[in-house]
C-alpha atoms as a PDB file:
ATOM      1  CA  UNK A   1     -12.850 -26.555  85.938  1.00  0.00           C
ATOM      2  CA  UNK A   2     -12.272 -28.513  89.337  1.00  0.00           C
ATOM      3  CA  UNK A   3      -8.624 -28.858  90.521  1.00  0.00           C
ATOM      4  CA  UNK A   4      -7.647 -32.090  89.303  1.00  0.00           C
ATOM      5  CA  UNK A   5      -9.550 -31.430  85.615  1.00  0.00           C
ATOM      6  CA  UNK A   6      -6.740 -28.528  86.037  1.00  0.00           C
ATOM      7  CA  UNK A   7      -3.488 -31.162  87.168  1.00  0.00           C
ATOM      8  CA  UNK A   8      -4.494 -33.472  84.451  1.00  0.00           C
ATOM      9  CA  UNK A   9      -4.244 -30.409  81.970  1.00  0.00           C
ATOM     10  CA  UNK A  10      -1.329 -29.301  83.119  1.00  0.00           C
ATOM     11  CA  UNK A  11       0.109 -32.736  82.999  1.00  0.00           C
ATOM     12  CA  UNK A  12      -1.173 -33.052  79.344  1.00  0.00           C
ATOM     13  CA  UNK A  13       0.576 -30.144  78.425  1.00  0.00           C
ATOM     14  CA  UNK A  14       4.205 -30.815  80.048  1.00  0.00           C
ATOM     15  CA  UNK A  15       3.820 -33.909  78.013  1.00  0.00           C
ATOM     16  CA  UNK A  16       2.976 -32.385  74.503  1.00  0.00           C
ATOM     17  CA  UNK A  17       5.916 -29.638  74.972  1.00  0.00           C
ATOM     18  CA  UNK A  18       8.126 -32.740  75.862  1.00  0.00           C
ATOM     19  CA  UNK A  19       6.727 -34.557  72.724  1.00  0.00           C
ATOM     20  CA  UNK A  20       7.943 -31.966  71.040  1.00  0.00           C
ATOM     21  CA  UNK A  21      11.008 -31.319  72.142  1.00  0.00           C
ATOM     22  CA  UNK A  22      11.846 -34.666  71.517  1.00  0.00           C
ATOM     23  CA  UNK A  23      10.410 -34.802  68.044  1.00  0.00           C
ATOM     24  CA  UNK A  24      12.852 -31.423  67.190  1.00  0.00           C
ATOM     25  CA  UNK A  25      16.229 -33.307  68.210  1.00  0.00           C
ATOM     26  CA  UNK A  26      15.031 -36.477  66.257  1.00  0.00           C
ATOM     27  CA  UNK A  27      14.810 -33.905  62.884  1.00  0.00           C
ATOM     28  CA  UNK A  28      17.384 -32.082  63.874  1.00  0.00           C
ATOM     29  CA  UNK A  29      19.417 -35.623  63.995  1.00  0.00           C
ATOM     30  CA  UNK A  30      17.844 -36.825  60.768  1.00  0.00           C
ATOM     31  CA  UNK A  31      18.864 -33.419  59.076  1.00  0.00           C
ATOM     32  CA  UNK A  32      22.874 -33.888  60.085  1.00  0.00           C
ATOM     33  CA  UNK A  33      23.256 -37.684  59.591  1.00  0.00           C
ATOM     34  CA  UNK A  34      21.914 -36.609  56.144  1.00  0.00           C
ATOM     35  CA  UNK A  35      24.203 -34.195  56.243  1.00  0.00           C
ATOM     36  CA  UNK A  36      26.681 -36.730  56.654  1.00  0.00           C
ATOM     37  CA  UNK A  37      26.119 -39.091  54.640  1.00  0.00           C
ATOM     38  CA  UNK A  38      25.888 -36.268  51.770  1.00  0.00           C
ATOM     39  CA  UNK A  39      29.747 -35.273  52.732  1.00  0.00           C
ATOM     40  CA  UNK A  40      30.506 -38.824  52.811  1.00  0.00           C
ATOM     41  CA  UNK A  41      29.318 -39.565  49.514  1.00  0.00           C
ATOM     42  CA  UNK A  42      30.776 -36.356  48.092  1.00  0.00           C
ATOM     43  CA  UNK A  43      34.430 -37.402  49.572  1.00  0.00           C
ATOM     44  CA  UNK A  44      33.998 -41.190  48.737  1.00  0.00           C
ATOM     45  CA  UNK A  45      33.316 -39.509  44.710  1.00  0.00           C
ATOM     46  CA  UNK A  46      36.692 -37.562  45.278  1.00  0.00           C
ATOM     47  CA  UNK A  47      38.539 -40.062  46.085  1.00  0.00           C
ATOM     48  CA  UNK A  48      37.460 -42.523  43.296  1.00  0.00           C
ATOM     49  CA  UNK A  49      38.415 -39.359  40.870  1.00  0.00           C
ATOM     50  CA  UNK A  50      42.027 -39.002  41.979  1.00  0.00           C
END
């Protein structure tokens, strides 16, 4: 494998980790405005019960 084959790998793979990374905040973001919504739902039910 020449030396640029080897940059363009390299480049490829900083760009999958990065993918990634990103792709792990977005769940992680989906998972707590869920989250959310759940405890809003769950006080809005509350409060129609008092």
């Amino acid at each position: 494998m020449n030396e640029p084959d080897r940059v363009r790998l390299a480049e490829f793979e900083i760009n999958r980790m990065r993918i990634n990374y990103q792709l792990s905040i977005v769940a992680y973001s989906i998972l707590r405005l869920k989250q959310l919504i759940d405890d809003l739902s769950e006080w809005e039910n509350n409060v129609r019960s008092m």
